[in-house]
N, C-alpha and C. Protein backbone atom coordinates (compact mmCIF):
# COMPACT_ATOMS: atom_id res chain seq x y z
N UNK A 1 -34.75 63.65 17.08
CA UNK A 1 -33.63 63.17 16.29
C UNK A 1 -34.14 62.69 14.94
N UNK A 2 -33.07 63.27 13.97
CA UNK A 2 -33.79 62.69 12.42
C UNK A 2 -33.20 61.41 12.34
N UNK A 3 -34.57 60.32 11.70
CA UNK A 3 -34.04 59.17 11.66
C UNK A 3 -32.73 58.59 9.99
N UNK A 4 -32.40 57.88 10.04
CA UNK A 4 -31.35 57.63 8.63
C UNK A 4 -32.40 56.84 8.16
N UNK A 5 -31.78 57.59 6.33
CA UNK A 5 -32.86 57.18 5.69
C UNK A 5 -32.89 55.33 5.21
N UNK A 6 -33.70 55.07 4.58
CA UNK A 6 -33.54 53.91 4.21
C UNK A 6 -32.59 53.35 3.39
N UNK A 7 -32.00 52.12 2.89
CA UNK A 7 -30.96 51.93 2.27
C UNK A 7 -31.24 51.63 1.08
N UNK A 8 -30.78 51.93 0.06
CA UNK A 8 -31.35 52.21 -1.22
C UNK A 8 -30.52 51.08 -2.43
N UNK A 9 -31.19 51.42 -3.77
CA UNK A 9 -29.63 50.38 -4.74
C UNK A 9 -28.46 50.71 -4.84
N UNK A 10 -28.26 52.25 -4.16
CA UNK A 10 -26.90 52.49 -4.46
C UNK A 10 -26.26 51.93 -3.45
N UNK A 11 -26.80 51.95 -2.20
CA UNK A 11 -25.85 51.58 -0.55
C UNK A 11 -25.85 49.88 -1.40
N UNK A 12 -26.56 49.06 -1.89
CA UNK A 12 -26.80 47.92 -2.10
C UNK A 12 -25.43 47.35 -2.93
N UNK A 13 -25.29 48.28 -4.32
CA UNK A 13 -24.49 48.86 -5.12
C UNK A 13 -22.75 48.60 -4.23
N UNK A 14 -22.41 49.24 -3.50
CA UNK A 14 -21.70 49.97 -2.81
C UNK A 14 -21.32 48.74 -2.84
N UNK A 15 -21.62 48.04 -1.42
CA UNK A 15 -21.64 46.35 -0.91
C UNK A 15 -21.61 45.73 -1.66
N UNK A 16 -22.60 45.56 -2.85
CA UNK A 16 -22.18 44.04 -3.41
C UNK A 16 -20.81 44.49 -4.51
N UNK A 17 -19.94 45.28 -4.35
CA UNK A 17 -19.14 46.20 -5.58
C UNK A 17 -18.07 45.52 -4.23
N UNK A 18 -17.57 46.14 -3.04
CA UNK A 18 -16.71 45.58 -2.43
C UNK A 18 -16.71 43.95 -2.19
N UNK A 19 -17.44 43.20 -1.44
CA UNK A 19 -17.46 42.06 -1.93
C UNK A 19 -17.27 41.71 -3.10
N UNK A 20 -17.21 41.82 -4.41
CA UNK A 20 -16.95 41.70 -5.67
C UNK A 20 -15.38 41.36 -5.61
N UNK A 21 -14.71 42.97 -5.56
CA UNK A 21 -13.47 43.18 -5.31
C UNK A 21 -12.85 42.56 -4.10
N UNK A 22 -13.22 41.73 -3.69
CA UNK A 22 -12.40 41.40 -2.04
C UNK A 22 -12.50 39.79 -2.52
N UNK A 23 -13.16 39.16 -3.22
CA UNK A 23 -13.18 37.93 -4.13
C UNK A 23 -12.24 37.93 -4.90
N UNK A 24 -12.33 38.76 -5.89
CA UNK A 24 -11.48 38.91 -6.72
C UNK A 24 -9.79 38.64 -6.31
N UNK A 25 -9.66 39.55 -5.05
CA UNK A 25 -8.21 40.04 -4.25
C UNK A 25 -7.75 38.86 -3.65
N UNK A 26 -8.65 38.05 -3.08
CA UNK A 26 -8.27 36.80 -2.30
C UNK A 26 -8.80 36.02 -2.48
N UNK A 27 -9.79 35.55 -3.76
CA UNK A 27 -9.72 34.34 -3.94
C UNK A 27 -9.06 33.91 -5.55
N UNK A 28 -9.51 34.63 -6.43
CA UNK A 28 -9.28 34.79 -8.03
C UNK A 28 -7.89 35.00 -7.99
N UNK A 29 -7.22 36.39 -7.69
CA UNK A 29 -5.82 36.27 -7.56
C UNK A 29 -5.51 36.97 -6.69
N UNK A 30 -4.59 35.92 -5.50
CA UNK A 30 -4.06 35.91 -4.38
C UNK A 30 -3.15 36.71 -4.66
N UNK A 31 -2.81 37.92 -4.90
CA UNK A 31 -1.48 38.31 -4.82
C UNK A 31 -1.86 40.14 -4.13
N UNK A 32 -0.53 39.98 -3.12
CA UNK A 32 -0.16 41.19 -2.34
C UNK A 32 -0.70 42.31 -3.06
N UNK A 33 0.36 42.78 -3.47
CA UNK A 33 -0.04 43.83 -4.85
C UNK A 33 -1.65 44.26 -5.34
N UNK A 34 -2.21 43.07 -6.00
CA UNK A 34 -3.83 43.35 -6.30
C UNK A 34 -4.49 43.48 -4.79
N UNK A 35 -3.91 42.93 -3.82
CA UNK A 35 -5.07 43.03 -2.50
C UNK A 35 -4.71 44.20 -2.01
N UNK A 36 -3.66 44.71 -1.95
CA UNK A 36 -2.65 46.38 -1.57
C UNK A 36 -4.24 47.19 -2.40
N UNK A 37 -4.44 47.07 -3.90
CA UNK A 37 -5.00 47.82 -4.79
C UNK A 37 -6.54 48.26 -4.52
N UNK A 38 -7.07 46.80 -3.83
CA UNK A 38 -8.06 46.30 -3.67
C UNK A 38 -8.55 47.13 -2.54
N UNK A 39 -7.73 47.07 -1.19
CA UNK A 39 -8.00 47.70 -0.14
C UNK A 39 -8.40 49.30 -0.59
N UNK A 40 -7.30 49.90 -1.58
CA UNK A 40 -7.48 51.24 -1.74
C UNK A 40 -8.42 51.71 -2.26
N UNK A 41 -9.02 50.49 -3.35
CA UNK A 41 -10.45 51.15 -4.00
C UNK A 41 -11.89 50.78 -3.12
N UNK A 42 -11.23 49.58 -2.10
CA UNK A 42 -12.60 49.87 -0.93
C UNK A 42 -12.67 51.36 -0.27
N UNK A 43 -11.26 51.24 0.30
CA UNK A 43 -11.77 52.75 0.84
C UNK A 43 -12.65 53.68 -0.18
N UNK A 44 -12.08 54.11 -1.45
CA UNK A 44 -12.55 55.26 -2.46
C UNK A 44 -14.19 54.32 -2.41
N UNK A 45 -14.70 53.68 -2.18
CA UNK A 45 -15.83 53.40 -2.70
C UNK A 45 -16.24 53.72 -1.05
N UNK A 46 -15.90 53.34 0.06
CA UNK A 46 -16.54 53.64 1.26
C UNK A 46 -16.84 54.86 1.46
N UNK A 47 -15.66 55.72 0.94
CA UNK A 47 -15.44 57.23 1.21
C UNK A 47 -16.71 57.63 0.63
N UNK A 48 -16.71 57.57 -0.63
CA UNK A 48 -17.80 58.17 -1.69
C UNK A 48 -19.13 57.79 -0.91
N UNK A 49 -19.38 56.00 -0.31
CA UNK A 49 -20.85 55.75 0.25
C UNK A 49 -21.04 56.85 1.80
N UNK A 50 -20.13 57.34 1.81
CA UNK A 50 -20.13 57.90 3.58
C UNK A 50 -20.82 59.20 3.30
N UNK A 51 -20.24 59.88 2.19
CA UNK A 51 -20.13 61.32 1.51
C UNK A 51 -21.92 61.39 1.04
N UNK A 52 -22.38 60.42 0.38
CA UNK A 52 -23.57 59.95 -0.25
C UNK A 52 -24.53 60.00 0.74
N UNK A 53 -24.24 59.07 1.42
CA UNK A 53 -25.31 58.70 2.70
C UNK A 53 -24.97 59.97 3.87
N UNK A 54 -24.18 60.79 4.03
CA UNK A 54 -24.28 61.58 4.72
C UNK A 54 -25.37 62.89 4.47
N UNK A 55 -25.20 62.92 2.75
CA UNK A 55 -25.85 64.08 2.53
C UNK A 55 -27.32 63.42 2.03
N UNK A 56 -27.85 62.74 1.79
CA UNK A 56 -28.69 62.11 1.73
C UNK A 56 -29.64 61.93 3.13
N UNK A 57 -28.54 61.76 4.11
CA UNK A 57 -29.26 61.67 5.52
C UNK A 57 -30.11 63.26 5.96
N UNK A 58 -28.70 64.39 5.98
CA UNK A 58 -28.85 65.93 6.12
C UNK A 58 -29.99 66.30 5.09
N UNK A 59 -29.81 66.01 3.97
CA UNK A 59 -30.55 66.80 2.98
C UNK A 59 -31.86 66.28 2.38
N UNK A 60 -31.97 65.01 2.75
CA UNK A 60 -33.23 64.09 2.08
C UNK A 60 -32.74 63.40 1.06
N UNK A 61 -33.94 63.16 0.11
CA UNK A 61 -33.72 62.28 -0.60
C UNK A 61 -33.47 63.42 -2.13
C-alpha cells in the first residue's frame, strides 16, 4: 500500500485559511448570511485540498 504523502504549506495553507473564515463568520460578524457564505467557500477550499492531495498522493510530488 502507498503511503500519503506528507503534509505540506499548502494542506497548512488550506487549514489555517478555513479557520480564518469560520472566525470571521462567528465571531467578527455573527450574521446568517456571511456564515451561509462562509460554509460555501469552506467547501470550495476543501474541494480544491481533496483534488490537490489526491493527486499529489496518486502522482507524487
Amino acid at each position: 500500500m502507498v503511503e500519503p504523502p506528507a503534509l505540506d504549506r499548502w494542506d497548512a495553507t488550506a487549514a489555517a485559511s478555513v479557520a480564518v473564515l469560520l472566525v470571521v463568520a462567528y465571531v467578527l460578524i455573527p450574521d446568517p448570511t456571511i456564515q451561509y457564505g462562509t460554509w460555501l467557500l469552506v467547501f470550495c477550499i476543501w474541494m480544491a485540498w481533496f483534488v490537490f492531495f489526491g493527486a499529489k498522493w496518486l502522482y507524487g510530488p
